[in-house]
C-alpha atoms as a PDB file:
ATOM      1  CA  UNK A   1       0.000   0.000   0.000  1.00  0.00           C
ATOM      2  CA  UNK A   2       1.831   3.253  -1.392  1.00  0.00           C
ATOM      3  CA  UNK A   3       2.574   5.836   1.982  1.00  0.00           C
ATOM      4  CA  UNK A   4       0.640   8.672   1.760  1.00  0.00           C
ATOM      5  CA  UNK A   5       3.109  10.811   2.379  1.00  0.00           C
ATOM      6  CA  UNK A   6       4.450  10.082  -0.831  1.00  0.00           C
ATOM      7  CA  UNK A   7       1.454  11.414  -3.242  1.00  0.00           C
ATOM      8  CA  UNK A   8       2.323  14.222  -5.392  1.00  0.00           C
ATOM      9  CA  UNK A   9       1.897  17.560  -4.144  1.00  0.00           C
ATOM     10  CA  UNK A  10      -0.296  18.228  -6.808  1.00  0.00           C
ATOM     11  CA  UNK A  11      -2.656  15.756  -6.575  1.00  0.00           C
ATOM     12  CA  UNK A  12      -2.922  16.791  -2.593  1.00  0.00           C
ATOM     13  CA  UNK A  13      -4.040  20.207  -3.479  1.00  0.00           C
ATOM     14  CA  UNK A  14      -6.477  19.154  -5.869  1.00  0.00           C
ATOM     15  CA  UNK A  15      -7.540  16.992  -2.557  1.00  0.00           C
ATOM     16  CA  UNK A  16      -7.639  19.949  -0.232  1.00  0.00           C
ATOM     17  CA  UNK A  17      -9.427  22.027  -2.654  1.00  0.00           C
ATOM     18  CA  UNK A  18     -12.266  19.434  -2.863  1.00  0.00           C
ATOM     19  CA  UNK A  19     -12.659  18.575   0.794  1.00  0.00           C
ATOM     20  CA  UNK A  20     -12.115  23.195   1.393  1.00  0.00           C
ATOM     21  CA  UNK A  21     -15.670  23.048  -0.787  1.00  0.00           C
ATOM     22  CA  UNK A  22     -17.487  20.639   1.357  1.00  0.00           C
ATOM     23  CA  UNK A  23     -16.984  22.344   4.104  1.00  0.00           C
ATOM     24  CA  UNK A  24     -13.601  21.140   5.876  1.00  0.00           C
ATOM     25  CA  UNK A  25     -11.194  23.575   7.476  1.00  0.00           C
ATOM     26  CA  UNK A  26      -8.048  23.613   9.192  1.00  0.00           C
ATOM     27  CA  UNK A  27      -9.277  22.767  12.183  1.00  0.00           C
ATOM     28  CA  UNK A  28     -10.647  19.648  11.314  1.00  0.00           C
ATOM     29  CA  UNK A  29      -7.054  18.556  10.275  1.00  0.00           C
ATOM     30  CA  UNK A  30      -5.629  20.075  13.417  1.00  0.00           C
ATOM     31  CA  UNK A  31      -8.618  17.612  15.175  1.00  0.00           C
ATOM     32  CA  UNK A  32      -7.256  14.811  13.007  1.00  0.00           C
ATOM     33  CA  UNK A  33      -3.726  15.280  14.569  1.00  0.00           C
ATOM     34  CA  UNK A  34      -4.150  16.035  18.373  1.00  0.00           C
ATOM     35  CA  UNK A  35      -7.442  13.147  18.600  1.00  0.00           C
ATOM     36  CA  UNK A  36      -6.850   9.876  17.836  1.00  0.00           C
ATOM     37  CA  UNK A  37     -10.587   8.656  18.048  1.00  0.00           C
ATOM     38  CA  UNK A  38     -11.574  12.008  15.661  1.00  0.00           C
ATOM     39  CA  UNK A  39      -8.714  10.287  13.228  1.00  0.00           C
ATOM     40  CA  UNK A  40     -10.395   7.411  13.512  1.00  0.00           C
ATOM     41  CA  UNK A  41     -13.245   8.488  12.671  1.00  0.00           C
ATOM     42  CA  UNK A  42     -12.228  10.519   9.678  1.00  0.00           C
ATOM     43  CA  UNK A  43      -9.929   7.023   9.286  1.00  0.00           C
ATOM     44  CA  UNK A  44     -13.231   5.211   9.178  1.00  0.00           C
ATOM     45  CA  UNK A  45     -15.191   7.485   7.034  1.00  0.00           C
ATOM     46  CA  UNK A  46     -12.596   6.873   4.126  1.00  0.00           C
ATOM     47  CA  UNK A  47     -12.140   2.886   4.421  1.00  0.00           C
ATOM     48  CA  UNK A  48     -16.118   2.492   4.355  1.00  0.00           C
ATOM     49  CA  UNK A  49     -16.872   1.549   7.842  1.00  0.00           C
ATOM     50  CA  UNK A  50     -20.129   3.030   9.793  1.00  0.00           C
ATOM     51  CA  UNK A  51     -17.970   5.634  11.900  1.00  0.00           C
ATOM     52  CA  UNK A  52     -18.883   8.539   9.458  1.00  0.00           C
ATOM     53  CA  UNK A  53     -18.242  11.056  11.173  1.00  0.00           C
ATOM     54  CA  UNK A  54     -21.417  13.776  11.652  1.00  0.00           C
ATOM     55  CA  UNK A  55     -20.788  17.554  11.363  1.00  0.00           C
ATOM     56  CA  UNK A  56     -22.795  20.189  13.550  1.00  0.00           C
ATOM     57  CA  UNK A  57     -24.655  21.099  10.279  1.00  0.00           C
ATOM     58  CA  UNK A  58     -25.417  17.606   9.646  1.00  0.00           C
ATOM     59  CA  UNK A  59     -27.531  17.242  13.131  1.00  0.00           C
ATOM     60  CA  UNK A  60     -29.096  20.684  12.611  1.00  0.00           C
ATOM     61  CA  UNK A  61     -30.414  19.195   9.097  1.00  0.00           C
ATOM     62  CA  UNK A  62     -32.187  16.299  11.272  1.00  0.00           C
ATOM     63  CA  UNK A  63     -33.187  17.992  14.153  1.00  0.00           C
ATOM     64  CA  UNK A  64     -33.227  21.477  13.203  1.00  0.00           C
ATOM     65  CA  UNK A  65     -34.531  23.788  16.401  1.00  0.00           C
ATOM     66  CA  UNK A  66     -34.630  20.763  18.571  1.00  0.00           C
ATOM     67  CA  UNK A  67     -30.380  20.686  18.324  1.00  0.00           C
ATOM     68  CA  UNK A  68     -28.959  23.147  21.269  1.00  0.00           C
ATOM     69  CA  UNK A  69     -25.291  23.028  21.082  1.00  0.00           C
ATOM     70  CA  UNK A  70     -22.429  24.179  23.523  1.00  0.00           C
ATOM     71  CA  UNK A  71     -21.825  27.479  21.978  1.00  0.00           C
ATOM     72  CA  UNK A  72     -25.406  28.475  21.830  1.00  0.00           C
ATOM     73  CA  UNK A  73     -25.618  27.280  25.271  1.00  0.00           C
ATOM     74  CA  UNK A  74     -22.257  29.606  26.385  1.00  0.00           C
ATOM     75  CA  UNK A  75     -24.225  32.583  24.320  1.00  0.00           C
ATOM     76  CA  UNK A  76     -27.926  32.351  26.284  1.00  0.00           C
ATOM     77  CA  UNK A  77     -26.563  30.869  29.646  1.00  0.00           C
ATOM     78  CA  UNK A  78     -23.310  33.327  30.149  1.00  0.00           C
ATOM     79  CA  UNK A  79     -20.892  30.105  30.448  1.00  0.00           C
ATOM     80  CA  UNK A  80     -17.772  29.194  29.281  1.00  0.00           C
ATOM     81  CA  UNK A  81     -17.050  25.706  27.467  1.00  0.00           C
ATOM     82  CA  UNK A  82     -12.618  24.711  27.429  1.00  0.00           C
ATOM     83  CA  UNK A  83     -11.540  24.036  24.370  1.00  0.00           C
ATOM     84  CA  UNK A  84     -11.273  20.695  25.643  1.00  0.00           C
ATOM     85  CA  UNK A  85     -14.756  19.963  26.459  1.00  0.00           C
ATOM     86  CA  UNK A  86     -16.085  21.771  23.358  1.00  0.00           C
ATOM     87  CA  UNK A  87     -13.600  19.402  21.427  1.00  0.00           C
ATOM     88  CA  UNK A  88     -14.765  16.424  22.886  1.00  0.00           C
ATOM     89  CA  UNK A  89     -18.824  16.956  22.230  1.00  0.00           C
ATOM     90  CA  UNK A  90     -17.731  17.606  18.674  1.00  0.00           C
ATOM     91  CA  UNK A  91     -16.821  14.033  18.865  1.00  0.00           C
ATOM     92  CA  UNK A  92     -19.349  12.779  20.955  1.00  0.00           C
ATOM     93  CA  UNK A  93     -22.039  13.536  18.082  1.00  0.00           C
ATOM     94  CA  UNK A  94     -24.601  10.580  18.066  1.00  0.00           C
ATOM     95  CA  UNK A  95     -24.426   8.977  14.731  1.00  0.00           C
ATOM     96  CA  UNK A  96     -27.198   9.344  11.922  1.00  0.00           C
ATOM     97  CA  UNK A  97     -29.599   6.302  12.821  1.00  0.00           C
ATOM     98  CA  UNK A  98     -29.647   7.709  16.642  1.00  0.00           C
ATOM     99  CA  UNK A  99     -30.425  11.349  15.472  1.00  0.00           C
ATOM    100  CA  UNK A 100     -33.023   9.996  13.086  1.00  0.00           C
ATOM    101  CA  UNK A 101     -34.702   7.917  16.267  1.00  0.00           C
ATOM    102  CA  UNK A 102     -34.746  11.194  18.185  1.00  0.00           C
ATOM    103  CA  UNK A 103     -36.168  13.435  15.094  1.00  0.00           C
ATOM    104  CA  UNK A 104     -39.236  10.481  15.015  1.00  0.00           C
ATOM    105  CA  UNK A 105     -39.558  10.080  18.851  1.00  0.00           C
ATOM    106  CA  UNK A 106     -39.929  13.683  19.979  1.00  0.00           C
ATOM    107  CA  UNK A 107     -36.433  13.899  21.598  1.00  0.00           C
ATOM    108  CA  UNK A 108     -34.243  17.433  21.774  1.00  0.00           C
ATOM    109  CA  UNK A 109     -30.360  16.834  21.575  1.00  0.00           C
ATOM    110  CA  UNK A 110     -28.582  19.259  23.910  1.00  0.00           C
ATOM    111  CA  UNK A 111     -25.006  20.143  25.160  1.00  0.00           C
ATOM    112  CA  UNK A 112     -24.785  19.087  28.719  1.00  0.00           C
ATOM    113  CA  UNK A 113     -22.978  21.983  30.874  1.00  0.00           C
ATOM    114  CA  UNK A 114     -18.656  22.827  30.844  1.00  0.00           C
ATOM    115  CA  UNK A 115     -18.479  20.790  34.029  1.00  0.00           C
ATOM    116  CA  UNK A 116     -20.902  18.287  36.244  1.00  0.00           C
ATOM    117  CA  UNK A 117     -24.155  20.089  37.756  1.00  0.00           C
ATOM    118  CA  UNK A 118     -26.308  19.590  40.398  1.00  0.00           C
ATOM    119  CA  UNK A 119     -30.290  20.926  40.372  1.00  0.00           C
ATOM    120  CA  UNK A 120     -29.272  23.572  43.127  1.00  0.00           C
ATOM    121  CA  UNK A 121     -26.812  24.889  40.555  1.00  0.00           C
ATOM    122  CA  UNK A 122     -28.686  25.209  37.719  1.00  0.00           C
ATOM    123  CA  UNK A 123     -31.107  27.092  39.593  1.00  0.00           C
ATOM    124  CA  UNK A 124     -28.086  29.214  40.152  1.00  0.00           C
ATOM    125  CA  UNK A 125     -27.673  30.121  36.701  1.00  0.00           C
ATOM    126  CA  UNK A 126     -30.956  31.845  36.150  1.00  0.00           C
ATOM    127  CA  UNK A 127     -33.091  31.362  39.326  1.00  0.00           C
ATOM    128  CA  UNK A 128     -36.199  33.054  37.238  1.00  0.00           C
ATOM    129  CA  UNK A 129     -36.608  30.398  36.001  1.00  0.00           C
ATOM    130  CA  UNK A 130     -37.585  28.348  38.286  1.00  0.00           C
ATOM    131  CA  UNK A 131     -40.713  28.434  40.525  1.00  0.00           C
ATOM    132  CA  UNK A 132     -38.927  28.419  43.908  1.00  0.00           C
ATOM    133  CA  UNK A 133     -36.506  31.106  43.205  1.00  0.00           C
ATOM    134  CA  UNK A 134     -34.592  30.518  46.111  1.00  0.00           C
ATOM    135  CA  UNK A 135     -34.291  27.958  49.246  1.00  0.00           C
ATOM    136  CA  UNK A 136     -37.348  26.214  49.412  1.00  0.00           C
ATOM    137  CA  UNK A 137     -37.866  22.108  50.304  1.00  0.00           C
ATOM    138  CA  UNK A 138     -35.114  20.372  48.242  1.00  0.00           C
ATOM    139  CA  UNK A 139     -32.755  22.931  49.350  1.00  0.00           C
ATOM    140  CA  UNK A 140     -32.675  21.238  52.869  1.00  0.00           C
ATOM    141  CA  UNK A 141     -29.704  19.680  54.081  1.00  0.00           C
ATOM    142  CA  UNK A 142     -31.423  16.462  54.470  1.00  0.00           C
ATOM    143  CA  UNK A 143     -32.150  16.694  50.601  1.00  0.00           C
ATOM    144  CA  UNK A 144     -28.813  14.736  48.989  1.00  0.00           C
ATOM    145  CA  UNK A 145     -30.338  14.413  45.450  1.00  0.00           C
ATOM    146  CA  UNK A 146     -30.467  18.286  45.053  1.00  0.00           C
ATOM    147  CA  UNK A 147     -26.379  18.470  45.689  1.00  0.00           C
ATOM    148  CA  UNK A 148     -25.641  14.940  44.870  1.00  0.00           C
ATOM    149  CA  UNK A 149     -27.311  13.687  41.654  1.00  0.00           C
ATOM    150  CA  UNK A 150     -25.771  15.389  38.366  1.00  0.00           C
ATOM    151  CA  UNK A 151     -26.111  16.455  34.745  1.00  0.00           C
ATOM    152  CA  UNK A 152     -22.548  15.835  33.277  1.00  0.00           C
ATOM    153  CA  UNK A 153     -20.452  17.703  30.282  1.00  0.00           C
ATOM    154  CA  UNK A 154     -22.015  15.023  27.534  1.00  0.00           C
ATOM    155  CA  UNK A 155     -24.780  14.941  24.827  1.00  0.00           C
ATOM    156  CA  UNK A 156     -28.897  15.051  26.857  1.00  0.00           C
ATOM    157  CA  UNK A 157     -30.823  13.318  24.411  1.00  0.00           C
ATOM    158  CA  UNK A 158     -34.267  14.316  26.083  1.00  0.00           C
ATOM    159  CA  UNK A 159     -38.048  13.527  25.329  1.00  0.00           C
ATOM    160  CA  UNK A 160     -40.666  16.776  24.539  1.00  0.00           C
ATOM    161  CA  UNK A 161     -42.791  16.330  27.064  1.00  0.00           C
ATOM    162  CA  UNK A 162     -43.664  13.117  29.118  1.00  0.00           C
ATOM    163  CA  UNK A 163     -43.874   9.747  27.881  1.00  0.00           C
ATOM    164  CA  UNK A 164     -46.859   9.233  25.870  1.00  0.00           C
ATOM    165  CA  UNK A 165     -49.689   7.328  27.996  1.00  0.00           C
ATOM    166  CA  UNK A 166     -47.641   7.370  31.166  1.00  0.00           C
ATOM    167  CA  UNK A 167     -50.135   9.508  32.801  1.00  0.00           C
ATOM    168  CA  UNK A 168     -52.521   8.661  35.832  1.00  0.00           C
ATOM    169  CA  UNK A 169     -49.626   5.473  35.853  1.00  0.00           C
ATOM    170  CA  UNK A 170     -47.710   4.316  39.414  1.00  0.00           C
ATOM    171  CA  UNK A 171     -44.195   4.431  39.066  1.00  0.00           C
ATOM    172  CA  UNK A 172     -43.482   0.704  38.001  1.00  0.00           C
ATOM    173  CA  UNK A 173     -46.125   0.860  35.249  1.00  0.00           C
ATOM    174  CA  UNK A 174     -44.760   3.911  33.847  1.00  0.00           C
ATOM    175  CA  UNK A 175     -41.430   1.593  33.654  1.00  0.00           C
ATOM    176  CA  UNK A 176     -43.050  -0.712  30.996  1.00  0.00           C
ATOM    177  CA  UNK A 177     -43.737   2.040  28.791  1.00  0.00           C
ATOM    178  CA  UNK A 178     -40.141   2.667  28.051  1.00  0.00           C
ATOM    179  CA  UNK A 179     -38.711   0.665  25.319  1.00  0.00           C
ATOM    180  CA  UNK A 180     -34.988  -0.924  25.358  1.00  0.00           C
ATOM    181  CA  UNK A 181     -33.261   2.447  24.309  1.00  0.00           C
ATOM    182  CA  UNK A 182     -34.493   4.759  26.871  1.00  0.00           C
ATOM    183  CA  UNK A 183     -34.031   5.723  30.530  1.00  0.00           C
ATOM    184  CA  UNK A 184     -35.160   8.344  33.166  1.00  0.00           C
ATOM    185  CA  UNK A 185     -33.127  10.779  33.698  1.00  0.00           C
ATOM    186  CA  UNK A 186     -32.671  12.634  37.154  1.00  0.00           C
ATOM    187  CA  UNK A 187     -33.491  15.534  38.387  1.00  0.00           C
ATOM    188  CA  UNK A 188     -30.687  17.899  37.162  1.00  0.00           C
ATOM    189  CA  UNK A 189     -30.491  16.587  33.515  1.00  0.00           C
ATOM    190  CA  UNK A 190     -34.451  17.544  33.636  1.00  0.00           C
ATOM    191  CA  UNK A 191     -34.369  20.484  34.788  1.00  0.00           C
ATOM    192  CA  UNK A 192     -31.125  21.485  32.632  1.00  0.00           C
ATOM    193  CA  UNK A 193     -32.610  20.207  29.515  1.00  0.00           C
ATOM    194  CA  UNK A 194     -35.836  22.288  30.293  1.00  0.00           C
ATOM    195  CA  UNK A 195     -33.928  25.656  31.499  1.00  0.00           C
ATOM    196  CA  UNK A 196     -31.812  25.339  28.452  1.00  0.00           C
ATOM    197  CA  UNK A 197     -34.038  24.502  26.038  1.00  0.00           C
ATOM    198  CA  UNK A 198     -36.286  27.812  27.416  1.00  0.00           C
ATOM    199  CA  UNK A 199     -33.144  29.920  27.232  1.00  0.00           C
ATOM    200  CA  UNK A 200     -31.734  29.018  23.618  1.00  0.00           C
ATOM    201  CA  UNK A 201     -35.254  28.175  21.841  1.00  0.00           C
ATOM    202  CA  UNK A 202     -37.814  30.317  24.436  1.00  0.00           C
ATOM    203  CA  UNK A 203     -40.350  27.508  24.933  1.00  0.00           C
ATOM    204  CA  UNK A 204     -40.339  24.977  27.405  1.00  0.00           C
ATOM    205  CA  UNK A 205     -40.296  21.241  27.457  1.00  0.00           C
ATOM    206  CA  UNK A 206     -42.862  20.532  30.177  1.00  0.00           C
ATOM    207  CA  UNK A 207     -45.331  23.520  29.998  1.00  0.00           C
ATOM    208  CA  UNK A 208     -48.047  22.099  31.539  1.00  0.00           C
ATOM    209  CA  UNK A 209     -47.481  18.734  33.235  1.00  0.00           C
ATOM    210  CA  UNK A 210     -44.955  17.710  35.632  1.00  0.00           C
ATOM    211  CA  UNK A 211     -42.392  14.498  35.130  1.00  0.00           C
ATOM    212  CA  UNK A 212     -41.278  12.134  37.227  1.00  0.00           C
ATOM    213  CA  UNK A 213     -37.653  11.858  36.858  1.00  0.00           C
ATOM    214  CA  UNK A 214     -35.060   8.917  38.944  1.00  0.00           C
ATOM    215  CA  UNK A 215     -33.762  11.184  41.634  1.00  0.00           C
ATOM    216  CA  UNK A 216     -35.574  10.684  45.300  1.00  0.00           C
ATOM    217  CA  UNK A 217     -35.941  12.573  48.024  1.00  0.00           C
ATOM    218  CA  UNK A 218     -35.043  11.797  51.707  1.00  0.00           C
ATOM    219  CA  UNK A 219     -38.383   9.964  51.831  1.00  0.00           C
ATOM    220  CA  UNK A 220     -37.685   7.598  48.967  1.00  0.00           C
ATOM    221  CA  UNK A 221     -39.816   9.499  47.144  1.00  0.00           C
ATOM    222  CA  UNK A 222     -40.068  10.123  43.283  1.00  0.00           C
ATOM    223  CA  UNK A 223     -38.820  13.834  42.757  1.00  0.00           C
ATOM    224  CA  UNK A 224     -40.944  15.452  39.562  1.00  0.00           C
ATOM    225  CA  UNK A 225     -40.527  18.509  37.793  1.00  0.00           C
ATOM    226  CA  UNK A 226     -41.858  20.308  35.326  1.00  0.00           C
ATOM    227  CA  UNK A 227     -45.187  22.507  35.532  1.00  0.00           C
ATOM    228  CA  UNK A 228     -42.991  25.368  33.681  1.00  0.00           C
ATOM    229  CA  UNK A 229     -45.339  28.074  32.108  1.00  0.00           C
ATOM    230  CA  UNK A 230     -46.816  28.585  35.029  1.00  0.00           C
ATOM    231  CA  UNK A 231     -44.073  30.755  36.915  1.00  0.00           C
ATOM    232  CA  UNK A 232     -40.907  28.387  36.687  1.00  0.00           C
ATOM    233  CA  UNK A 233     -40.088  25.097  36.661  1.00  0.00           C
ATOM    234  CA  UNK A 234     -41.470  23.398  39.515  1.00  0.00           C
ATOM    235  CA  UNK A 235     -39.803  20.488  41.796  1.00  0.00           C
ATOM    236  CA  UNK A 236     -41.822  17.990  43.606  1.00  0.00           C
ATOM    237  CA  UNK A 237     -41.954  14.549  45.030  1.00  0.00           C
ATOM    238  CA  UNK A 238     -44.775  12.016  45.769  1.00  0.00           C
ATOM    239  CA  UNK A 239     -45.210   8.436  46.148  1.00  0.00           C
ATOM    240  CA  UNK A 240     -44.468   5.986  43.557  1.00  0.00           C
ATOM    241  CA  UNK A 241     -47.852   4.843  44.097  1.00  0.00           C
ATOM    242  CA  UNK A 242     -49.607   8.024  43.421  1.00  0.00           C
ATOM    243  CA  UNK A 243     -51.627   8.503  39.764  1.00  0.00           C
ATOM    244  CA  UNK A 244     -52.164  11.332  38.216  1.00  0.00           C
ATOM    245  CA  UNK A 245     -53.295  12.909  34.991  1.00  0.00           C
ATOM    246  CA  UNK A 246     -50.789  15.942  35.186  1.00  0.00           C
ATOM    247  CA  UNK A 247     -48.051  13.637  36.288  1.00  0.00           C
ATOM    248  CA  UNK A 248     -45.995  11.427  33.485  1.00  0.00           C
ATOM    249  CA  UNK A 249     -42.653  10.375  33.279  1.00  0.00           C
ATOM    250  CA  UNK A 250     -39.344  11.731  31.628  1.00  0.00           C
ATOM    251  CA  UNK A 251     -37.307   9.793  29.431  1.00  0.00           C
ATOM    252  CA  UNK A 252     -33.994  10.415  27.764  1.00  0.00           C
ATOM    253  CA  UNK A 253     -32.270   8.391  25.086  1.00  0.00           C
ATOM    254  CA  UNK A 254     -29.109   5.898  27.060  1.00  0.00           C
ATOM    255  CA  UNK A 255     -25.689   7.312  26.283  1.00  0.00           C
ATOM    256  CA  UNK A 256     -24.131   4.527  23.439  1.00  0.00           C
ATOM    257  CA  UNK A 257     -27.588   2.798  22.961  1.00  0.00           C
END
């Protein structure tokens, strides 16, 4: 197999030139050199294989408004992403089956925050937001989930709204309505994904009914939120037991599913 370091010079502008007009830059090469999986990728993408590698424009085409990435997030939420972190969700992409399974389920894909998050401080970022503006229940020491449980720096693939006919449902027969790809997501990665998504795209997630999600509170019991255009997202618990018809059941798409 001839090196390609030995190609003629001319035919690796007339290369360049073609991949400069779909779009690639000199960043993507400088990706290429300082990421192995990236060159991989790319590595992959030329041999064949299924690791094509997918292109912020790419997403937007499949998901269009319901795509949120880092630097919109760093615009609307006043954070900053490392060039590190900002590398690695340009990696991190889903591929184009996954983004085609959130486009026809309902799901939103978006950036996770620079570093991990816990509810109490993403009410920090823009306490209007949320209903309690300040203090209130889960803010109690006795209240772990709030400063324990976390939404991390990776790709929230999140379900619009609660999942279809999980309403006036216990907890354990909302579990049967999820299928093999999907998983509740805590409290946090709820509430971030429904902040975020009113921030960047000015609508919420949960308008009008609340979502159970898998954090629990010092009772063992099943923390909800959601409730949104009516003051702020709201945080609750109840009973696993409990049924009712404003009360559903988050879902998010499992990481590598």
């Amino acid at each position: 197999m001839e090196s390609l370091v030995r190609i003629p010079q001319s035919e690796l502008n007339a290369t360049l030139e073609r991949l400069s007009k779909l779009g690639v830059t000199q960043e993507h090469f400088k990706r290429v050199r300082s990421s192995r999986k990236y060159a991989k990728a790319v590595a992959s993408a030329f041999l064949g294989d299924d690791g094509v590698v997918m292109s912020y424009n790419d997403v937007r085409t499949i998901l269009g408004q319901d795509f949120i990435t880092p630097e919109e997030i760093a615009i609307a939420r006043k954070l900053t992403y490392g060039d590190d972190v900002l590398q690695y969700f340009t990696e991190t992409l889903p591929s184009e089956e996954v983004l085609q399974w959130l486009r026809d389920n309902g799901f939103v894909l978006i950036a996770g925050p620079p570093s991990p998050m816990s509810l109490l401080e993403v009410r920090d970022l823009n306490a209007q937001l949320l209903y309690t503006k300040s203090g209130g229940w889960y803010a109690e020491a006795k209240q772990k989930f709030s400063r324990d449980d976390k939404v991390v720096s990776e790709w929230l693939m999140l379900r619009k709204g609660v999942v279809p006919k999980s309403t006036s449902k216990t907890w354990d027969e909302q579990q049967k309505l999820l299928s093999e790809a999907e998983c509740v997501p805590n409290a946090p990665e709820t509430t971030w994904g429904e902040t975020t998504y009113k921030e960047v795209r000015n609508a919420w997630l949960f308008p009008s009914i609340y979502a159970r999600t898998s954090s629990v509170d010092s009772d063992d019991n099943r923390v909800c939120v959601g409730d949104s255009a009516g003051g702020g997202v709201y945080v609750g618990s109840g009973w696993g037991d409990d049924r009712h018809d404003g009360l559903g059941l988050a879902s998010a798409q499992k990481r590598n599913s």
